[in-house]
C-alpha atoms as a PDB file:
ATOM      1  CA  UNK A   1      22.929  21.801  20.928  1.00  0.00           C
ATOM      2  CA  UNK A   2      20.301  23.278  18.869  1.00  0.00           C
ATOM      3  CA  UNK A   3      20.900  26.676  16.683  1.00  0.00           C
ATOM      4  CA  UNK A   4      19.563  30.169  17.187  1.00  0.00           C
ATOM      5  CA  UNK A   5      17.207  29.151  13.829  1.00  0.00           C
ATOM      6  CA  UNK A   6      16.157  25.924  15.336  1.00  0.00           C
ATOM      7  CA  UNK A   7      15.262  27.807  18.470  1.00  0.00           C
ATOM      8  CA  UNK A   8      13.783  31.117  16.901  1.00  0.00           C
ATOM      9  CA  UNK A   9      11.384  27.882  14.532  1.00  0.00           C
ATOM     10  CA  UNK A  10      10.196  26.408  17.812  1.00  0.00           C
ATOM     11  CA  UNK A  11       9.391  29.599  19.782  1.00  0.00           C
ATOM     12  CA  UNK A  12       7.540  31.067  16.271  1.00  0.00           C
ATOM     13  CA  UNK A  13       5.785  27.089  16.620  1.00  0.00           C
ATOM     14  CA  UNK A  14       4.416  28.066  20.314  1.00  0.00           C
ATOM     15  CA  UNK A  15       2.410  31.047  18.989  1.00  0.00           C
ATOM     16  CA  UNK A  16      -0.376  31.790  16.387  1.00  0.00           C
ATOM     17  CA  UNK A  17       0.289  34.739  14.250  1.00  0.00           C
ATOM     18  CA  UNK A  18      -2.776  35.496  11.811  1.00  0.00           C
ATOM     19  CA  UNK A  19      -2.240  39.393  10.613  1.00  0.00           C
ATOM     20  CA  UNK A  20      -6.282  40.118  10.735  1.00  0.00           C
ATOM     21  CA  UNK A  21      -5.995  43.823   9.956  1.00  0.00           C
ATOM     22  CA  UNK A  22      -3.925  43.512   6.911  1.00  0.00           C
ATOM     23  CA  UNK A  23      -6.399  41.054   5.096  1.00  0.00           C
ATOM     24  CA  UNK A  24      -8.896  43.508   5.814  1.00  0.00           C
ATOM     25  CA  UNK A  25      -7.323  46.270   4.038  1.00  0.00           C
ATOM     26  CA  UNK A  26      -6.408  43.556   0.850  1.00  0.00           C
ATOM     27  CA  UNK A  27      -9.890  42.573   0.554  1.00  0.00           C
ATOM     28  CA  UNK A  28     -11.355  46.949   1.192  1.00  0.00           C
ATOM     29  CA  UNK A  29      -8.405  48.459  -0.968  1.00  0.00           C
ATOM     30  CA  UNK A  30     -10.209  49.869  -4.212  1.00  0.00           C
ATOM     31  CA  UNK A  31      -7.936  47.802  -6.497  1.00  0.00           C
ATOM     32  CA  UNK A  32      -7.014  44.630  -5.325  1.00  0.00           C
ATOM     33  CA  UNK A  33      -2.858  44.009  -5.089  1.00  0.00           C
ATOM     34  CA  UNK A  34      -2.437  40.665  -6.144  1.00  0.00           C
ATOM     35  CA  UNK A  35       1.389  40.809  -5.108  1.00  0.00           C
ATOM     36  CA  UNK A  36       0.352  41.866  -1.707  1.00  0.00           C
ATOM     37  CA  UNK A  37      -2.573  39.049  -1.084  1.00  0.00           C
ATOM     38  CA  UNK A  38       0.214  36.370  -2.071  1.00  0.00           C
ATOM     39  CA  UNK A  39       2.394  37.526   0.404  1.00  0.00           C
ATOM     40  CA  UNK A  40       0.003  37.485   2.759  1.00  0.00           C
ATOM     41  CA  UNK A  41      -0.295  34.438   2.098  1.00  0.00           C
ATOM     42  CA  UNK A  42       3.121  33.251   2.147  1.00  0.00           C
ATOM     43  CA  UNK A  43       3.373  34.799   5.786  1.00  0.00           C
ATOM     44  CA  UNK A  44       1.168  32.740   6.886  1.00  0.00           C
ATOM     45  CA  UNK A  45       2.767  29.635   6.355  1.00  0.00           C
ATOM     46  CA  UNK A  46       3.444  28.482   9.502  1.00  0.00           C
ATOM     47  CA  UNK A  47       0.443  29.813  10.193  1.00  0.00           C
ATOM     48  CA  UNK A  48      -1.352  26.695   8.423  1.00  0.00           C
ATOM     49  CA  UNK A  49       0.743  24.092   9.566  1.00  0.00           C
ATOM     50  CA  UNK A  50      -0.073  25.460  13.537  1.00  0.00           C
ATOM     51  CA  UNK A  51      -3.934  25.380  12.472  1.00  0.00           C
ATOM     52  CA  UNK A  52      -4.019  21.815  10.189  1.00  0.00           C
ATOM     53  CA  UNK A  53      -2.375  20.627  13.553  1.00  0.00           C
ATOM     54  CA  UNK A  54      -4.699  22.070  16.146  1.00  0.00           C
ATOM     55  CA  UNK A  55      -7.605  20.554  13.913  1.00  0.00           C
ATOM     56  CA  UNK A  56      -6.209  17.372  13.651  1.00  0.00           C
ATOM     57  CA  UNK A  57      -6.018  16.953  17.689  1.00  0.00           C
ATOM     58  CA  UNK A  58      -9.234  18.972  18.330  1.00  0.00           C
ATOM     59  CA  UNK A  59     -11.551  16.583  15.799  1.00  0.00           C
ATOM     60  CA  UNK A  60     -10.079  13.385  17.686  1.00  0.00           C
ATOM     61  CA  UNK A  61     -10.357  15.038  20.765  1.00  0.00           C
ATOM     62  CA  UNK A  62     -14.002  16.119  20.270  1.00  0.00           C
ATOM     63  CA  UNK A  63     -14.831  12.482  18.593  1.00  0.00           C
ATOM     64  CA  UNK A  64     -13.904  10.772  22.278  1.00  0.00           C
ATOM     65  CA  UNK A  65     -15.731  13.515  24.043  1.00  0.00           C
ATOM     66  CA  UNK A  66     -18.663  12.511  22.305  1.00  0.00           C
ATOM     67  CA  UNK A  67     -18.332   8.726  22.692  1.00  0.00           C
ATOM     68  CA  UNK A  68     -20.718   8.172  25.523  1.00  0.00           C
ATOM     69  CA  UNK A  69     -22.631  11.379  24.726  1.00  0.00           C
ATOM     70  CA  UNK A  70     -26.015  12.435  22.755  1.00  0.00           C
ATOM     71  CA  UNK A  71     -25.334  13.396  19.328  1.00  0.00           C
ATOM     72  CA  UNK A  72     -26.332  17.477  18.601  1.00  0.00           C
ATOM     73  CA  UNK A  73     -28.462  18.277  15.810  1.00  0.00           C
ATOM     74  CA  UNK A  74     -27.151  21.249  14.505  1.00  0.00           C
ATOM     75  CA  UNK A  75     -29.535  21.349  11.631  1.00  0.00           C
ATOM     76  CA  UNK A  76     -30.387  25.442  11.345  1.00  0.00           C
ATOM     77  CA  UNK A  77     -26.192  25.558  11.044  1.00  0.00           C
ATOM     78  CA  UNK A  78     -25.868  22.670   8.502  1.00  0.00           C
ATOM     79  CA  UNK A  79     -28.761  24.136   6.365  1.00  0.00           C
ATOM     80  CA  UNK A  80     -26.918  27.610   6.779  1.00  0.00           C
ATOM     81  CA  UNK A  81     -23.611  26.521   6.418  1.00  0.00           C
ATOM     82  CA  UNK A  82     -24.220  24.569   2.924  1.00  0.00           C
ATOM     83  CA  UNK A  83     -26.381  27.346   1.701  1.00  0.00           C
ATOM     84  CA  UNK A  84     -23.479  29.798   2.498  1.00  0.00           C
ATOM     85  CA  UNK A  85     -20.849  27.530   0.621  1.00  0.00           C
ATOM     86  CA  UNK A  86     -22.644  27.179  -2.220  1.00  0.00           C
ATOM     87  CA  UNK A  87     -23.966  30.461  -3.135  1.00  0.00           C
ATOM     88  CA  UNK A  88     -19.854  31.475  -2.294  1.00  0.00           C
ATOM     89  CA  UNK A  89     -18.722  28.926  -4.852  1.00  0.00           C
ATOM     90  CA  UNK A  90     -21.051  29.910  -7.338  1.00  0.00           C
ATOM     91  CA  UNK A  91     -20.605  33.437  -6.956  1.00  0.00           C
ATOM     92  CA  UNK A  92     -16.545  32.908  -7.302  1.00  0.00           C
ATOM     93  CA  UNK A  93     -16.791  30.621 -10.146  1.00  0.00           C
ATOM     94  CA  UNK A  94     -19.150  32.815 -12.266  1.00  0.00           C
ATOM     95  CA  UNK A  95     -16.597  35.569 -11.477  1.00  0.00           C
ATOM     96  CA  UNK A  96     -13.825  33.486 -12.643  1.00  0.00           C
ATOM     97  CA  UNK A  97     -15.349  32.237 -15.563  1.00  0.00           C
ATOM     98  CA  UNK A  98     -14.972  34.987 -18.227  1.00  0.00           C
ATOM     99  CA  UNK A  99     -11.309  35.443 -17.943  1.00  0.00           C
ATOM    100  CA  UNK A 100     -10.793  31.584 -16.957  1.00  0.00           C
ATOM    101  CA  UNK A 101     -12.274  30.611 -20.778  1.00  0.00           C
ATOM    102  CA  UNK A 102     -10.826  33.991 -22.632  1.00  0.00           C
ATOM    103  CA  UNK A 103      -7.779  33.011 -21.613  1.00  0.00           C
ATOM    104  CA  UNK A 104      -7.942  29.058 -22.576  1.00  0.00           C
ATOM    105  CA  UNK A 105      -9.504  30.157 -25.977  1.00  0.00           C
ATOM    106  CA  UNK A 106      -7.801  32.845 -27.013  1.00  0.00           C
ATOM    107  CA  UNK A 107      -4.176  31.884 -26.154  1.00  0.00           C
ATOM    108  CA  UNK A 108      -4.178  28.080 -25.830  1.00  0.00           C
ATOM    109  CA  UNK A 109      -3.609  24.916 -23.216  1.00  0.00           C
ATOM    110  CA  UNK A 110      -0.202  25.994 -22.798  1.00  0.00           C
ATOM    111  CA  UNK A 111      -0.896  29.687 -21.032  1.00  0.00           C
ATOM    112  CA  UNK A 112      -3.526  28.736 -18.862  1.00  0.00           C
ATOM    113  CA  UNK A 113      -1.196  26.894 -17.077  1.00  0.00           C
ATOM    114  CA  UNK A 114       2.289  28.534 -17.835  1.00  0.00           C
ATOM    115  CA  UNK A 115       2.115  31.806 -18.615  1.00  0.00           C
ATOM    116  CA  UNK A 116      -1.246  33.805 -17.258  1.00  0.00           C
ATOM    117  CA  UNK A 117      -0.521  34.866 -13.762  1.00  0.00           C
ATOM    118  CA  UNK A 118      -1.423  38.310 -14.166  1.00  0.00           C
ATOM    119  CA  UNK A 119      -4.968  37.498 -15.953  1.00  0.00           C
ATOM    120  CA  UNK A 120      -5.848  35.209 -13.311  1.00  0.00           C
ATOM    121  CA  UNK A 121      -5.103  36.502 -10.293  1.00  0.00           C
ATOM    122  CA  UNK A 122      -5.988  39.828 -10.517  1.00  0.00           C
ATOM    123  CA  UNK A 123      -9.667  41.554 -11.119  1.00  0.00           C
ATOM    124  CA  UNK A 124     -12.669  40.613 -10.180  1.00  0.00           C
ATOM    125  CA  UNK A 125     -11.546  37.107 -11.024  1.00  0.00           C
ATOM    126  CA  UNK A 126      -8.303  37.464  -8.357  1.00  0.00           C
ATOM    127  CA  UNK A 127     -10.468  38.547  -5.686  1.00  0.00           C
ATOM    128  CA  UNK A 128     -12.950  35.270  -5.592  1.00  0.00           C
ATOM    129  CA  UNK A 129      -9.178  33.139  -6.230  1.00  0.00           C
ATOM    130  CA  UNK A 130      -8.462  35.043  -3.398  1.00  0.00           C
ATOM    131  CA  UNK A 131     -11.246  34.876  -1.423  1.00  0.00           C
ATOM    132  CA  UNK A 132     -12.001  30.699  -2.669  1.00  0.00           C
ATOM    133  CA  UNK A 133      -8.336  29.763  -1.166  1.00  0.00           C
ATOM    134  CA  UNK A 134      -9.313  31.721   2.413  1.00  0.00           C
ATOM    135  CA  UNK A 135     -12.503  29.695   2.683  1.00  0.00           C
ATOM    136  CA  UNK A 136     -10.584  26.898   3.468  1.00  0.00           C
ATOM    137  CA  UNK A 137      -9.870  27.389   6.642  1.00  0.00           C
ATOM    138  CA  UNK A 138     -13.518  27.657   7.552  1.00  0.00           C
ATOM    139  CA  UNK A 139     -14.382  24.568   5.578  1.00  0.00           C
ATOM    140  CA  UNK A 140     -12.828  22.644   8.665  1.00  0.00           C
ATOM    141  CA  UNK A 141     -16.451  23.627  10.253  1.00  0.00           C
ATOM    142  CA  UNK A 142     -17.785  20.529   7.963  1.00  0.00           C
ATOM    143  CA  UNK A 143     -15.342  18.211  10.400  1.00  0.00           C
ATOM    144  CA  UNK A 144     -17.132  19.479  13.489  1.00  0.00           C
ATOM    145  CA  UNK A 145     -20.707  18.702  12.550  1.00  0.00           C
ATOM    146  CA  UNK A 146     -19.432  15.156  11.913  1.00  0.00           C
ATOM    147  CA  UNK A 147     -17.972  14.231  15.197  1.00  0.00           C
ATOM    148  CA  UNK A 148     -20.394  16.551  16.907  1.00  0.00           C
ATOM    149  CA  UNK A 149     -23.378  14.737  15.396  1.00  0.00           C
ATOM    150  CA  UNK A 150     -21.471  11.474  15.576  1.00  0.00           C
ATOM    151  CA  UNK A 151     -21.402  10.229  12.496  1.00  0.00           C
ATOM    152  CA  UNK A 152     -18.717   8.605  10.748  1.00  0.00           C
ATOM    153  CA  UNK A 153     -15.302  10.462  10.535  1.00  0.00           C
ATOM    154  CA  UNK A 154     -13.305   8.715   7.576  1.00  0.00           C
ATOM    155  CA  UNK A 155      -9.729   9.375   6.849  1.00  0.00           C
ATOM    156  CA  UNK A 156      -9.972  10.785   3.339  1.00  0.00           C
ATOM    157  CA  UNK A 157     -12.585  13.349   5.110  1.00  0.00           C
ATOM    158  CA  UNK A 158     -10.142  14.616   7.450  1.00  0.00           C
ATOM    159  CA  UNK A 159      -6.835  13.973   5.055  1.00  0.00           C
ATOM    160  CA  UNK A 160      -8.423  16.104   2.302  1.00  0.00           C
ATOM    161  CA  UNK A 161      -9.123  19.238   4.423  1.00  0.00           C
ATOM    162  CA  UNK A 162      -5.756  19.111   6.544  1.00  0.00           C
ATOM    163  CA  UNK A 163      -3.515  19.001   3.260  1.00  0.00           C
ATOM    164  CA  UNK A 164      -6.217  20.946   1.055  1.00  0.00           C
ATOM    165  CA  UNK A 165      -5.739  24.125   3.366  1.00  0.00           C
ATOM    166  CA  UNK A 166      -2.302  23.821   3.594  1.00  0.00           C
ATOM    167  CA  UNK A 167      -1.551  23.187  -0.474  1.00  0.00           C
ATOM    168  CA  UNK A 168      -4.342  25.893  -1.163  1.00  0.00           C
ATOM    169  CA  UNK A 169      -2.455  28.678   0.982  1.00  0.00           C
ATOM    170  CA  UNK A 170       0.914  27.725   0.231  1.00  0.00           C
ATOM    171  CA  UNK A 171       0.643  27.310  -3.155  1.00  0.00           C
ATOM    172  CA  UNK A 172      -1.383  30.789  -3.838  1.00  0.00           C
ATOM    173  CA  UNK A 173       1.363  32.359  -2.237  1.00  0.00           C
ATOM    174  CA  UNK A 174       3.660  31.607  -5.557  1.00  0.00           C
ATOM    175  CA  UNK A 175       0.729  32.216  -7.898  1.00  0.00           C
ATOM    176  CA  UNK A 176       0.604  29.293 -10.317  1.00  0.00           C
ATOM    177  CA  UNK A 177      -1.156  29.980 -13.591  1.00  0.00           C
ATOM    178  CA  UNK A 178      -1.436  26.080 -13.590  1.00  0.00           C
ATOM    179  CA  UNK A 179      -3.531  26.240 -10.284  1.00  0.00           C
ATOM    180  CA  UNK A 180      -6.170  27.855 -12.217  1.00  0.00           C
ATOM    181  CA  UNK A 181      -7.997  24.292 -13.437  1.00  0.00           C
ATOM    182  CA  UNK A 182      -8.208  23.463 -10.123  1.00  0.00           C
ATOM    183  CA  UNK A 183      -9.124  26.511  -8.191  1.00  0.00           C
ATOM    184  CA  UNK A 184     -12.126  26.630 -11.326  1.00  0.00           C
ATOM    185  CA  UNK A 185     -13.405  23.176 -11.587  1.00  0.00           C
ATOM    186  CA  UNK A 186     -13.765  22.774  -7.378  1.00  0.00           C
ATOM    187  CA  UNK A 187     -15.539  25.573  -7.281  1.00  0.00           C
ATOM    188  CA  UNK A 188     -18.321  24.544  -9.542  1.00  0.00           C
ATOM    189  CA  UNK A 189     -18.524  21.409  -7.752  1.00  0.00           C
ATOM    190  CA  UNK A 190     -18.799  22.891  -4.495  1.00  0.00           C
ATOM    191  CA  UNK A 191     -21.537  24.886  -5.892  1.00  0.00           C
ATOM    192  CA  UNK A 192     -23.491  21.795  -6.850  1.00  0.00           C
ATOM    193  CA  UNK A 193     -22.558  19.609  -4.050  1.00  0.00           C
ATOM    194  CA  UNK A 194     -23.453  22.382  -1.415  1.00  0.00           C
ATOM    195  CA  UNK A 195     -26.575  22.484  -2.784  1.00  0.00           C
ATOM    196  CA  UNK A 196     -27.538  19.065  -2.675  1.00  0.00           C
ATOM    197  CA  UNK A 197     -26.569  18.841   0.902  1.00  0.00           C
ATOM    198  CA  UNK A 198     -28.442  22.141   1.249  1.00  0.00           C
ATOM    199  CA  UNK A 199     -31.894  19.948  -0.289  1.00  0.00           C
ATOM    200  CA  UNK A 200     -30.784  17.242   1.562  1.00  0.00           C
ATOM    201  CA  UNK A 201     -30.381  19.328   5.078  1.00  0.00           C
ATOM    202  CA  UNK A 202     -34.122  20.234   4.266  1.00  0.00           C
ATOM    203  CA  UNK A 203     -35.419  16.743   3.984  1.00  0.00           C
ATOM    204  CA  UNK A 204     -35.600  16.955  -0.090  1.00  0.00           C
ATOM    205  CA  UNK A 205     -35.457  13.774  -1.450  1.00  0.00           C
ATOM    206  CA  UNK A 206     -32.701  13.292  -4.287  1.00  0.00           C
ATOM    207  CA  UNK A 207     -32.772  10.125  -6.580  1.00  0.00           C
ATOM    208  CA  UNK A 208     -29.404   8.335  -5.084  1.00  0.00           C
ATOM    209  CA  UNK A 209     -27.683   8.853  -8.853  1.00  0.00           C
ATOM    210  CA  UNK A 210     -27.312  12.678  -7.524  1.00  0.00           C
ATOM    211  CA  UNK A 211     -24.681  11.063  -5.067  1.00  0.00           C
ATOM    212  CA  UNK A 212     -22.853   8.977  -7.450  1.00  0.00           C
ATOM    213  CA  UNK A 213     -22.898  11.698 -10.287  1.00  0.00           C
ATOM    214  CA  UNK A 214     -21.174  14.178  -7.544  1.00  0.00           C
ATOM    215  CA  UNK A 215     -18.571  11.767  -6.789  1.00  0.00           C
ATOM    216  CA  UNK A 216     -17.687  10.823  -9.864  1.00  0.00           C
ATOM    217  CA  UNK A 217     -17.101  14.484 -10.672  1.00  0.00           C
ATOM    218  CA  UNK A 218     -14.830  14.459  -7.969  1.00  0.00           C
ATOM    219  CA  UNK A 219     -13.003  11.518  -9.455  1.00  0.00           C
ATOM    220  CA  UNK A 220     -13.115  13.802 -13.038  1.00  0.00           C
ATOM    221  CA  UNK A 221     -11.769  16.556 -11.168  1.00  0.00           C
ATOM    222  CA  UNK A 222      -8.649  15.114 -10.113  1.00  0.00           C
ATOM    223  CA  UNK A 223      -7.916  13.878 -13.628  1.00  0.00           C
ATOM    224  CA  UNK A 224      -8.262  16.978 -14.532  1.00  0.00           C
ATOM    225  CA  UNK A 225      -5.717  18.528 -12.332  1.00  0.00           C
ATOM    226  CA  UNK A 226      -3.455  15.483 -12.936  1.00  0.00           C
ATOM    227  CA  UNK A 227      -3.422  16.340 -16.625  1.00  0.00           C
ATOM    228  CA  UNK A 228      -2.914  20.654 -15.748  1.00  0.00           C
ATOM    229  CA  UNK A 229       0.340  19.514 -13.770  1.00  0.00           C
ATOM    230  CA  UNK A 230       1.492  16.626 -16.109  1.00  0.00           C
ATOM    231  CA  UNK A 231       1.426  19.118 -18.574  1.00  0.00           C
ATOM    232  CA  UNK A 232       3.141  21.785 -17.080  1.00  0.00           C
ATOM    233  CA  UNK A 233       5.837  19.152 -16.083  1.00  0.00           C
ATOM    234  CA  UNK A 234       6.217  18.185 -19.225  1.00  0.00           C
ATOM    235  CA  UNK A 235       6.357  21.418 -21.155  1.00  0.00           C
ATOM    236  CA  UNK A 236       8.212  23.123 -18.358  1.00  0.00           C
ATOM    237  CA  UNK A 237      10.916  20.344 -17.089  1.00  0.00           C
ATOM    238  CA  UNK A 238      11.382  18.126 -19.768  1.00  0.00           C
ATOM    239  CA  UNK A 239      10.908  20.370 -23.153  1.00  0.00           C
ATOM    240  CA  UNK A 240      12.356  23.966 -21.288  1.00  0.00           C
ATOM    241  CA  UNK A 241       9.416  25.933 -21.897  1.00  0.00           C
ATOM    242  CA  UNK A 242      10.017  29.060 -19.290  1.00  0.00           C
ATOM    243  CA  UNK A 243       6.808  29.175 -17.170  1.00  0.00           C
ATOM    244  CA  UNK A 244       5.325  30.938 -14.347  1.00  0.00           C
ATOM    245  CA  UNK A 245       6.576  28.056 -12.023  1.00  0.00           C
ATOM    246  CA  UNK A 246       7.603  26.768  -8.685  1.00  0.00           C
ATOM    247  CA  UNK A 247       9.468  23.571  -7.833  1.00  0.00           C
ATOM    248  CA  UNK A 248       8.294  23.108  -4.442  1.00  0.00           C
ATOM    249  CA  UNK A 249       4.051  23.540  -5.157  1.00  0.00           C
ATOM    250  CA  UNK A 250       4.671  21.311  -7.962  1.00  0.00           C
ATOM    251  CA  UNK A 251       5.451  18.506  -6.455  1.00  0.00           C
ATOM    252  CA  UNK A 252       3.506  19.196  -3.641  1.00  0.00           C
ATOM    253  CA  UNK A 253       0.437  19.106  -5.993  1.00  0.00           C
ATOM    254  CA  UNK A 254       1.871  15.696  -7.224  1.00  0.00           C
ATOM    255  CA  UNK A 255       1.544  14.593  -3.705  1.00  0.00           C
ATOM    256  CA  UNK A 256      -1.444  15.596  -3.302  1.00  0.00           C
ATOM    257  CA  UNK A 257      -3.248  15.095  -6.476  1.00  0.00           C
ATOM    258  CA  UNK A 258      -2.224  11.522  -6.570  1.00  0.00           C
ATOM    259  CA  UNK A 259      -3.167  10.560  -3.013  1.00  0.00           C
ATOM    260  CA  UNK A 260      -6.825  12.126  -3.466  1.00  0.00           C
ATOM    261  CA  UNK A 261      -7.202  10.211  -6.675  1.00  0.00           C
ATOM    262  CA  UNK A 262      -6.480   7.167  -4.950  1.00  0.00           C
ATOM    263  CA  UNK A 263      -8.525   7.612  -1.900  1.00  0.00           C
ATOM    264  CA  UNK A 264     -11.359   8.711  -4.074  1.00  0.00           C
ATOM    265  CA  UNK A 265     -11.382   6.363  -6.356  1.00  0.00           C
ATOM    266  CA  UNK A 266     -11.194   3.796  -3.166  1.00  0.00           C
ATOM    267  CA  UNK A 267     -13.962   5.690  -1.620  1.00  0.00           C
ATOM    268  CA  UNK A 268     -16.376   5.375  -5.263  1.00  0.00           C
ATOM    269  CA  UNK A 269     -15.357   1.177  -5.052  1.00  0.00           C
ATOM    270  CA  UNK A 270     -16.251   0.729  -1.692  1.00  0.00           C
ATOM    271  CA  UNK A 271     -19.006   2.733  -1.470  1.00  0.00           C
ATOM    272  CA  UNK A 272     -20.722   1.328  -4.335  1.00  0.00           C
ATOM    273  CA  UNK A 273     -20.144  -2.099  -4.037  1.00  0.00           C
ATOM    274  CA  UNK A 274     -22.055  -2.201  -1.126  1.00  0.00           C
ATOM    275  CA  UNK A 275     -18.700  -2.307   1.674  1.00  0.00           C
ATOM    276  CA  UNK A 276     -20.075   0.865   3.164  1.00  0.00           C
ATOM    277  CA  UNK A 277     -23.220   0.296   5.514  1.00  0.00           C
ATOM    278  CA  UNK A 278     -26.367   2.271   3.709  1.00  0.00           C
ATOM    279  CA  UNK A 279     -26.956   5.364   6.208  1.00  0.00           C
ATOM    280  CA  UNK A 280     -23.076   6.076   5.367  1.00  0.00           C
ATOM    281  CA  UNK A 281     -23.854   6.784   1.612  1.00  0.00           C
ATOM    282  CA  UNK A 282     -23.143   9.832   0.726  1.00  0.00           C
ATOM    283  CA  UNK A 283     -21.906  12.488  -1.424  1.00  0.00           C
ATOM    284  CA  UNK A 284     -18.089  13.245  -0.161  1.00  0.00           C
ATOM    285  CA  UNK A 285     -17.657  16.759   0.411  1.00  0.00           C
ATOM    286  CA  UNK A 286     -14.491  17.831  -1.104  1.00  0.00           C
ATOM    287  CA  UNK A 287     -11.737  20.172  -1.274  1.00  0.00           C
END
């Protein structure tokens, strides 16, 4: 027969708990409490796994719904959306930048991603971490213009967001120095590939390079991160350098790191070698 844990996990399972009112006071209070927005996020948990679920079912759902149906538009909330996103991911990226390259120049590799916590996730700098990590959970909205406009819902589309929100939450909540590279580079390519779907959502044409270029960043991107936790794996694990550290995220961004790489780097093949049918080419929104 089940336990009293088993049973207390399954009735938590059956209902959503999101505590609204406390991240209002993290993101009013005059100085922002690191400690406090990681445990935040570290309560909601559960919380992520409910909602990566829920979208899973509802995008499937919504995709046979609108089988025999006319496609919507939605073109005002595209060109709003993207404009949103980007001017966000600018905004947290130029916030994140001064301490992001102080910190990489003036104490080395090695502390950016073992040893800088503190710098990073506090200040001005915290608060857009902070903030950057919560927009995940709205970035599921790009999903729903797909299958509501009917176009083409690939795996890696759907993959990326489900395990991006729940890495990106679970992962803040043990406040990894080494999460910094990738919390920094995505959100300077979400600023420029936000705003080329922004010109492209108002009929700008962009030479098809644009495209490639963005997806190849992608492709960068990962590297990059693959070299941040190879690194700290390295240094941490193998030559016992203490670090700011936890077992589970690290492997987790293994996981994940390694699965995007492949699936972009699929994606880039396919899509360039002319596998893909024309009106599907396009720059891949990312994490």
């Amino acid at each position: 027969s089940p336990n009293l844990g088993e049973m207390d996990l399954f009735s938590r399972m059956q209902r959503l708990e999101f505590k609204g009112s406390e991240l209002v006071e993290i993101l009013t209070e005059q100085e922002f409490d690191f400690k406090r927005s990681s445990k935040w996020m570290g309560d909601h948990t559960l919380f992520t796994i409910q909602v990566v679920f829920l979208y899973i079912v509802s995008i499937h759902i919504i995709k046979d719904f609108m089988r025999e149906r006319v496609p919507f538009k939605l073109t005002l909330p595209i060109q709003i959306w993207n404009l949103v996103v980007a001017v966000m991911s600018g905004v947290g990226a130029a916030a994140m930048t001064p301490e992001y390259l102080s910190t990489w120049y003036y104490r080395g590799y090695d502390a950016t991603v073992c040893s800088s916590r503190q710098e990073f996730f506090s200040g001005t700098g915290g608060v857009a971490v902070f903030v950057l990590t919560l927009a995940r959970l709205p970035e599921f909205i790009d999903t729903y213009f797909i299958v509501l406009r009917k176009r083409p819902l690939l795996f890696i589309h759907w993959y990326h967001h489900a395990f991006t929100l729940f890495i990106s939450w679970y992962g803040y909540s043990n406040l990894l120095p080494c999460s910094r590279h990738a919390i920094y580079v995505n959100a300077l390519i979400h600023t420029v590939m936000y705003s080329y779907y922004f010109l492209c959502s108002l009929k700008i044409t962009l030479p098809s390079l644009v495209a490639r270029l963005i997806t190849i960043a992608q492709i960068i991107q990962f590297c990059f991160i693959f070299y941040a936790v190879g690194h700290t794996t390295v240094i941490h694990y193998i030559m016992g350098v203490p670090c700011e550290i936890h077992d589970e995220s690290i492997v987790l961004t293994w996981i994940m790191d390694l699965s995007y790489l492949y699936l972009f780097i699929d994606f880039y093949m396919n899509k360039y070698n002319g596998k893909t049918k024309r009106d599907e080419i396009r720059a891949f929104k990312t994490e």
